[in-house]
PDB file of N, CA and C in Angstrom:
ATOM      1  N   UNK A   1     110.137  94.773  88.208  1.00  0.00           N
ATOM      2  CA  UNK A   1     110.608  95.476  89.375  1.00  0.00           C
ATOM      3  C   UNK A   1     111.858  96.267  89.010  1.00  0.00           C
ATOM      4  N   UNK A   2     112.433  97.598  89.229  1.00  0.00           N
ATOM      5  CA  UNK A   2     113.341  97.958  89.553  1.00  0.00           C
ATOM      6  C   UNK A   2     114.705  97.662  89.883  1.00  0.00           C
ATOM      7  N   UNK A   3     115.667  98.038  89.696  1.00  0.00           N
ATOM      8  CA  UNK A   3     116.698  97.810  90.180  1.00  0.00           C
ATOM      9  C   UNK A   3     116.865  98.427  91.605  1.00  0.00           C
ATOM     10  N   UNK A   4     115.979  99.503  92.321  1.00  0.00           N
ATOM     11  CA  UNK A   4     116.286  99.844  93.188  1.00  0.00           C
ATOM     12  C   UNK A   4     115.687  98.774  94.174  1.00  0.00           C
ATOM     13  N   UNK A   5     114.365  98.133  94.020  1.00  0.00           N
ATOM     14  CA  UNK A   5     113.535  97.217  94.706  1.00  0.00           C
ATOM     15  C   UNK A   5     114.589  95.900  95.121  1.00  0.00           C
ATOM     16  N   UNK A   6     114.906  95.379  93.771  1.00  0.00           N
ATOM     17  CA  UNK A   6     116.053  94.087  93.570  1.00  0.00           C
ATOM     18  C   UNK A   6     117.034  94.211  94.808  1.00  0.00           C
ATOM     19  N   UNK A   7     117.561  95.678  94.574  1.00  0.00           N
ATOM     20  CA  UNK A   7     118.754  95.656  95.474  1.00  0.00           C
ATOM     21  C   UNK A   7     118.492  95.885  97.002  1.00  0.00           C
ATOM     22  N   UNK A   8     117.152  96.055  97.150  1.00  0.00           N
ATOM     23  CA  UNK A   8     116.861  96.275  98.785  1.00  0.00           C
ATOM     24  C   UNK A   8     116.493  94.752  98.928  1.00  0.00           C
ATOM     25  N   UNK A   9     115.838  93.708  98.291  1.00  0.00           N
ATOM     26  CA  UNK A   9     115.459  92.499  98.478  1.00  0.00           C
ATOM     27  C   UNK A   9     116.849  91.004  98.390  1.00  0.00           C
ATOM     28  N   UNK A  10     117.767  91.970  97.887  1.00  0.00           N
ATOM     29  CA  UNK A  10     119.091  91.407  97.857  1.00  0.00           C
ATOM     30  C   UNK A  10     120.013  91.828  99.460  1.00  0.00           C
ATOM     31  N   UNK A  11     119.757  92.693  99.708  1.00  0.00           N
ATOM     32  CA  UNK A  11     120.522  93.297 100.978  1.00  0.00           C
ATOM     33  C   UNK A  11     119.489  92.531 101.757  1.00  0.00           C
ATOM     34  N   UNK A  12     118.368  92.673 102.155  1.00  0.00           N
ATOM     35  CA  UNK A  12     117.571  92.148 102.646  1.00  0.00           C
ATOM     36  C   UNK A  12     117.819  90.599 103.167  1.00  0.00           C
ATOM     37  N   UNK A  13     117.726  90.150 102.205  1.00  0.00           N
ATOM     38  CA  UNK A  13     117.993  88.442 102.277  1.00  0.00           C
ATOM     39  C   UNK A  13     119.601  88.444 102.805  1.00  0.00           C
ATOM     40  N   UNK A  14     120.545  89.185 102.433  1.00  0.00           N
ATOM     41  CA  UNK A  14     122.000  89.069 103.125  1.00  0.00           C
ATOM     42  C   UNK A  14     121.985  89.142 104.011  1.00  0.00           C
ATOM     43  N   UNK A  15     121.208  90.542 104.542  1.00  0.00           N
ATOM     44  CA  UNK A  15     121.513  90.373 106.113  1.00  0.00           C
ATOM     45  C   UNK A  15     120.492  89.715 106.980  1.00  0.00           C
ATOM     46  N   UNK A  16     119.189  88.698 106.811  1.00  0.00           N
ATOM     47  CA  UNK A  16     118.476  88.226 107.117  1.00  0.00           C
ATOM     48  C   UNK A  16     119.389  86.718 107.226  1.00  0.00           C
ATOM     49  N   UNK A  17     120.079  85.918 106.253  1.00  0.00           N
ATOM     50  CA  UNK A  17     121.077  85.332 106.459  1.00  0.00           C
ATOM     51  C   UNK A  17     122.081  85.260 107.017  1.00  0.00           C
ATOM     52  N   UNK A  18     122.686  86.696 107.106  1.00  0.00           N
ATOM     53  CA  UNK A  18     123.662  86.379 108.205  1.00  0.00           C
ATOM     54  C   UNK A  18     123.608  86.517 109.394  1.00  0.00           C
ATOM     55  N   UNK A  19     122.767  87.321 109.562  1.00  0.00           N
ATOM     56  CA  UNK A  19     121.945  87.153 111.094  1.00  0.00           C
ATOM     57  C   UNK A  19     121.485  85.673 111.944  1.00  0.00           C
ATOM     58  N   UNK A  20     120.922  84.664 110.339  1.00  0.00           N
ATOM     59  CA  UNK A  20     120.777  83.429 110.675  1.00  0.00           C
ATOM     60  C   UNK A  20     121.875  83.005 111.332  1.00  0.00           C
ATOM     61  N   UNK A  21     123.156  83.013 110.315  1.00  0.00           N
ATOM     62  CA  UNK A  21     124.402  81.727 111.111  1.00  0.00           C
ATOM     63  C   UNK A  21     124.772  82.834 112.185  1.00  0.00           C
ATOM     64  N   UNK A  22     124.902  84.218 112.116  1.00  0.00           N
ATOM     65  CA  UNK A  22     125.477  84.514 113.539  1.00  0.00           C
ATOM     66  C   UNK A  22     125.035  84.397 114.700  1.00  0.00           C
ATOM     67  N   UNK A  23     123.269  84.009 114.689  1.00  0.00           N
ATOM     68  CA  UNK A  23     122.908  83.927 116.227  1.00  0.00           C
ATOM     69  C   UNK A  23     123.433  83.042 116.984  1.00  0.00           C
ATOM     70  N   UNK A  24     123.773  82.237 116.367  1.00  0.00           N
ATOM     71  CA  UNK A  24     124.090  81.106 117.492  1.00  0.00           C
ATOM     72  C   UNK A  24     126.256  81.903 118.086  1.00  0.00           C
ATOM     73  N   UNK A  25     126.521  82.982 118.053  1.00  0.00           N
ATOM     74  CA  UNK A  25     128.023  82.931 118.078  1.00  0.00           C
ATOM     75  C   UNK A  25     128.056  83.963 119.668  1.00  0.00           C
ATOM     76  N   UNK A  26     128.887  83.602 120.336  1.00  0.00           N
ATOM     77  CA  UNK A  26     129.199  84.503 121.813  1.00  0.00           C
ATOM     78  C   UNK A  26     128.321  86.077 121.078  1.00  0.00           C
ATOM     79  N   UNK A  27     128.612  86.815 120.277  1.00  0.00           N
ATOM     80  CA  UNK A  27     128.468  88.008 120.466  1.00  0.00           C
ATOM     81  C   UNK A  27     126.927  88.235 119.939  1.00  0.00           C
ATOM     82  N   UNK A  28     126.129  89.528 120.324  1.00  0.00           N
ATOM     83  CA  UNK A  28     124.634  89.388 120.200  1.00  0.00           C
ATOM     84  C   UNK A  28     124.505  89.896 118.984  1.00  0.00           C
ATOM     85  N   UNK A  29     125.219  89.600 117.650  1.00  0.00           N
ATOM     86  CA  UNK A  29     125.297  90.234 116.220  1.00  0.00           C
ATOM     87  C   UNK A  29     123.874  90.119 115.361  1.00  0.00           C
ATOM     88  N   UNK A  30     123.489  88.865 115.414  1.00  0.00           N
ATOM     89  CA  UNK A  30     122.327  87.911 114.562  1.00  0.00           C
ATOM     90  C   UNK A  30     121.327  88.399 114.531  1.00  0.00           C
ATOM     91  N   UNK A  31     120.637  88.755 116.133  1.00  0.00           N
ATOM     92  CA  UNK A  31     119.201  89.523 115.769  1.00  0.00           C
ATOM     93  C   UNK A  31     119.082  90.586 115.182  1.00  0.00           C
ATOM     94  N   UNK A  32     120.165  91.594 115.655  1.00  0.00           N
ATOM     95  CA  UNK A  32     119.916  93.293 115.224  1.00  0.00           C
ATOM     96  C   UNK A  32     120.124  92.772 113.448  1.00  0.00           C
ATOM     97  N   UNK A  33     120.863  91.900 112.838  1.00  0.00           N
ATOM     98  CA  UNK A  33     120.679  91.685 111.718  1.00  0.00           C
ATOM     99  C   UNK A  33     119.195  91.492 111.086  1.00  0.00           C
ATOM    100  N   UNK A  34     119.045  90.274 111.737  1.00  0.00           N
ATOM    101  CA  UNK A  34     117.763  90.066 111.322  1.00  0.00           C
ATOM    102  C   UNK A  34     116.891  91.146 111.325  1.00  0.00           C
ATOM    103  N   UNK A  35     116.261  91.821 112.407  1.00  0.00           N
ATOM    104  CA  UNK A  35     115.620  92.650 112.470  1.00  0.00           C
ATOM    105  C   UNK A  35     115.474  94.204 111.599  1.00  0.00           C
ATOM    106  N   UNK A  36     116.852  94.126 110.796  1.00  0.00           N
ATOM    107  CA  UNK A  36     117.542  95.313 110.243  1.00  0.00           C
ATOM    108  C   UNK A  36     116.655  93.932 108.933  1.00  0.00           C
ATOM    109  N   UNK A  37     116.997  93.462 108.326  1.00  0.00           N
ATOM    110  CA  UNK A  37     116.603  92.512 107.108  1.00  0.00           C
ATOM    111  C   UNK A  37     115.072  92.194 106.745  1.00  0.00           C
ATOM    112  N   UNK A  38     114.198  91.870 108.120  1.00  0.00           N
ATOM    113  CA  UNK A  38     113.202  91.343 107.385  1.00  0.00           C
ATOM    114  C   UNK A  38     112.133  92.382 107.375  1.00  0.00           C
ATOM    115  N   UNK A  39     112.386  93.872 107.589  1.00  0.00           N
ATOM    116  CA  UNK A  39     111.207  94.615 107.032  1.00  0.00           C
ATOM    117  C   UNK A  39     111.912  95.316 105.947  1.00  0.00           C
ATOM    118  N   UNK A  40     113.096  94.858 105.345  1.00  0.00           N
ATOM    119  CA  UNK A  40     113.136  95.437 104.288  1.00  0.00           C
ATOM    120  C   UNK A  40     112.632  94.301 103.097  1.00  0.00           C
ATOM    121  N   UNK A  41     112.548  92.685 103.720  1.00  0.00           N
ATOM    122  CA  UNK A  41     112.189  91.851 102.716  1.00  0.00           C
ATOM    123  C   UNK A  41     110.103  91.947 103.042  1.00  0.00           C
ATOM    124  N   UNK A  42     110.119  92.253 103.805  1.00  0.00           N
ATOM    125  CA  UNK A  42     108.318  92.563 104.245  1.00  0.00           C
ATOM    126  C   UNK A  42     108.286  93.914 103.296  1.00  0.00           C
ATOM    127  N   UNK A  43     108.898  95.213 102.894  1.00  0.00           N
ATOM    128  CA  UNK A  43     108.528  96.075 102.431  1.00  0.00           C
ATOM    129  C   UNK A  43     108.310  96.015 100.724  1.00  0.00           C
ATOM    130  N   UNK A  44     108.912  94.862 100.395  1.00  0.00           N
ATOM    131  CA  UNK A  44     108.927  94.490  98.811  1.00  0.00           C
ATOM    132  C   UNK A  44     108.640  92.542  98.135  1.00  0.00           C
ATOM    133  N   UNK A  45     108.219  92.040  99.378  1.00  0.00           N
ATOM    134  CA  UNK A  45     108.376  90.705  99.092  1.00  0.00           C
ATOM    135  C   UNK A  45     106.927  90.365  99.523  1.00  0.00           C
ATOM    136  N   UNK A  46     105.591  89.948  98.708  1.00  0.00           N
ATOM    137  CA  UNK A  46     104.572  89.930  99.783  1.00  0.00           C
ATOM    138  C   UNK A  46     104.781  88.569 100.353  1.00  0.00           C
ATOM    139  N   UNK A  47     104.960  87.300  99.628  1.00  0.00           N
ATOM    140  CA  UNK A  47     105.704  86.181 100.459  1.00  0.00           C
ATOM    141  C   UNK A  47     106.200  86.050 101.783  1.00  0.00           C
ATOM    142  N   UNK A  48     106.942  86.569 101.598  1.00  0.00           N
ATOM    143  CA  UNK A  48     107.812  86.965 102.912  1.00  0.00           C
ATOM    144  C   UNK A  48     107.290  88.055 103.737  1.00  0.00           C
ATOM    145  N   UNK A  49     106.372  88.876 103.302  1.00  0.00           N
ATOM    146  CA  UNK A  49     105.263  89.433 104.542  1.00  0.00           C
ATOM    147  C   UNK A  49     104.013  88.240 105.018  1.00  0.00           C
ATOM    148  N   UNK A  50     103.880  87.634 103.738  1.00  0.00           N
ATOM    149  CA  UNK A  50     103.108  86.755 104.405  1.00  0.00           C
ATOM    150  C   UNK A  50     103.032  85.700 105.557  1.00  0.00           C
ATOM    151  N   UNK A  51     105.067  84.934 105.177  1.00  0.00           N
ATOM    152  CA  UNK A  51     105.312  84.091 105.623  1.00  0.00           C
ATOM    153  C   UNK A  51     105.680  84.582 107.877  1.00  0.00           C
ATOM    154  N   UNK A  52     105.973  85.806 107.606  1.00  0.00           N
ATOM    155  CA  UNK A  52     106.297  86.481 108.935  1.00  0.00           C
ATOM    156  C   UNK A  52     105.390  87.081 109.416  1.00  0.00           C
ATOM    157  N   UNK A  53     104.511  87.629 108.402  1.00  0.00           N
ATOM    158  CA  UNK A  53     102.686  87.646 109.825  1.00  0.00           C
ATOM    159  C   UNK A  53     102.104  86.304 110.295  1.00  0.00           C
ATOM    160  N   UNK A  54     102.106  85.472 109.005  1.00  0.00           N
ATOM    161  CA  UNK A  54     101.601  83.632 110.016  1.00  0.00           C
ATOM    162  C   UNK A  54     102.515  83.357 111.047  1.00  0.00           C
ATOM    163  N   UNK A  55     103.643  83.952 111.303  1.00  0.00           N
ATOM    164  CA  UNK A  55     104.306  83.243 112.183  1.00  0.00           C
ATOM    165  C   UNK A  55     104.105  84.142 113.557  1.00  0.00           C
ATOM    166  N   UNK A  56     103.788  85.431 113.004  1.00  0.00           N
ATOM    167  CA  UNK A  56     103.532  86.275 114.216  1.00  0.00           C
ATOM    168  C   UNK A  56     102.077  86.203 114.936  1.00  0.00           C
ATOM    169  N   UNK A  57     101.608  85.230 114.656  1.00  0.00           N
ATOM    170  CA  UNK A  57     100.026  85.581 114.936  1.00  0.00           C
ATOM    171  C   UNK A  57     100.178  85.107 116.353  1.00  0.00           C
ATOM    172  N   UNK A  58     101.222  83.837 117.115  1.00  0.00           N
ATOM    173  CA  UNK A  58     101.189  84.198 118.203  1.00  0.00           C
ATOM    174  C   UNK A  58     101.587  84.878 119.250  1.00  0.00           C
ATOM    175  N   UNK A  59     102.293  85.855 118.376  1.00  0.00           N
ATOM    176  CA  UNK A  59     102.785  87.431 119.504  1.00  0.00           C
ATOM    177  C   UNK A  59     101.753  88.173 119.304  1.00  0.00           C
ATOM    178  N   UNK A  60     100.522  89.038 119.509  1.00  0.00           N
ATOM    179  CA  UNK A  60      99.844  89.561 118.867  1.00  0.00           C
ATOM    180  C   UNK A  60     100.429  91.088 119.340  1.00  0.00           C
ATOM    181  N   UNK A  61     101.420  91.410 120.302  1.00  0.00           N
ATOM    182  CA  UNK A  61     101.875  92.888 120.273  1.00  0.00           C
ATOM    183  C   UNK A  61     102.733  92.898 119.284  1.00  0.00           C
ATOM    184  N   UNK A  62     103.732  91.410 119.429  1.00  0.00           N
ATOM    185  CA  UNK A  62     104.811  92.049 117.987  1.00  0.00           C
ATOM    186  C   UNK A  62     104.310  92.190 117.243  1.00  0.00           C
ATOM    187  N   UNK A  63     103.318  91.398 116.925  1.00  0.00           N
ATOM    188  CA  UNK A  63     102.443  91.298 115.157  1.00  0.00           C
ATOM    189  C   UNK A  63     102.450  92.915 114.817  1.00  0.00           C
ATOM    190  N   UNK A  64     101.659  93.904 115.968  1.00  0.00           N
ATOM    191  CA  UNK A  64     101.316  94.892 115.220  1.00  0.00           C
ATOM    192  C   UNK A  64     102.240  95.819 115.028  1.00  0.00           C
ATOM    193  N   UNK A  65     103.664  95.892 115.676  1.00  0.00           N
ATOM    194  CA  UNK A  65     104.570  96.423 115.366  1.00  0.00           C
ATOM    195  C   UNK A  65     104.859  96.195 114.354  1.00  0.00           C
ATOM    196  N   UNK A  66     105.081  94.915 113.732  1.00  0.00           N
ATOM    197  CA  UNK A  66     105.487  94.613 112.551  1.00  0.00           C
ATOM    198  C   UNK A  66     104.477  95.338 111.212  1.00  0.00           C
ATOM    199  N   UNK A  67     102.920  94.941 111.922  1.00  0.00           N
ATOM    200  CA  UNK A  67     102.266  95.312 110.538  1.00  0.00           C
ATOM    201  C   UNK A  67     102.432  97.263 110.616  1.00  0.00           C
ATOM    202  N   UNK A  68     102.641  97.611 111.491  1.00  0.00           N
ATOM    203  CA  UNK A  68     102.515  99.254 111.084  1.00  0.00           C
ATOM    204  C   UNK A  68     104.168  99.294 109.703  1.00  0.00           C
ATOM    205  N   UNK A  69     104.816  98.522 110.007  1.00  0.00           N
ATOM    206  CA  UNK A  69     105.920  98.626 108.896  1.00  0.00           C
ATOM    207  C   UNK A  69     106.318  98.526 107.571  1.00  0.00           C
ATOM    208  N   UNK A  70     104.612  97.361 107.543  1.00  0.00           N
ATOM    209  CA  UNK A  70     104.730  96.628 106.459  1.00  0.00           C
ATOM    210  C   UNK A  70     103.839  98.000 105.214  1.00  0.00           C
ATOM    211  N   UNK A  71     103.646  97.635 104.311  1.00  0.00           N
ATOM    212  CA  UNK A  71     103.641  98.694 103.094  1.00  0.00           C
ATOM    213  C   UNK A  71     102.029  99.290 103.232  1.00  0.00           C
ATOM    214  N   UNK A  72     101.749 100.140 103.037  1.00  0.00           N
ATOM    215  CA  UNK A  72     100.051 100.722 103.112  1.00  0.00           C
ATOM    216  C   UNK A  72      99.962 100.260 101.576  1.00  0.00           C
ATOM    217  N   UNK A  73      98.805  99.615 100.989  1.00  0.00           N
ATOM    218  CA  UNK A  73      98.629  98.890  99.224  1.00  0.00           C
ATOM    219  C   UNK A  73      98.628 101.227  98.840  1.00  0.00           C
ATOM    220  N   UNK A  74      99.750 101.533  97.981  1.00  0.00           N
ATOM    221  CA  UNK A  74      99.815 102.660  97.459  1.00  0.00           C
ATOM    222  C   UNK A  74      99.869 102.349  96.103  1.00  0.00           C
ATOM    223  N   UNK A  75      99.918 100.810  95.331  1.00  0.00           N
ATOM    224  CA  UNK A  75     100.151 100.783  94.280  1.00  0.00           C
ATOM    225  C   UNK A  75     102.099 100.653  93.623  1.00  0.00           C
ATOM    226  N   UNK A  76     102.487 100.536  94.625  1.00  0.00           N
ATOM    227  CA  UNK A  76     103.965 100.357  94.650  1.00  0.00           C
ATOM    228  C   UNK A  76     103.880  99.293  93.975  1.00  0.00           C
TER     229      UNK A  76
END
């Protein structure tokens, strides 16, 4: 992989983490984190696309928001 890939799957996981400990704090910081984090770890991690479509299968509107985000197979 790239160094450019590495460093989006590194930002990725940071702010997917800190989104973790901030949800629980007075201010609404945590989700927009998260949400900013895990389609950049869905755009290079298939794991972690995997692990967040099984979990979406019982939203089935979020699901497909999510999957229009996730990568078209281009050979990336």
């Amino acid at each position: 992989m790239s160094l450019h890939k590495w460093a989006r799957i590194v930002v990725g996981l940071i702010l997917v983490f800190a989104g973790f400990v901030l949800v629980w704090t007075p201010l609404p910081v945590g989700l927009p984190l998260m949400l900013v984090g895990l389609p950049l770890l869905m755009r290079f991690s298939p794991t972690a696309r995997g692990i967040v479509l099984k979990r979406l299968r019982r939203h089935p509107g979020l699901a497909r928001r999510v999957r229009r985000m996730a990568p078209r197979h281009r050979g990336d």
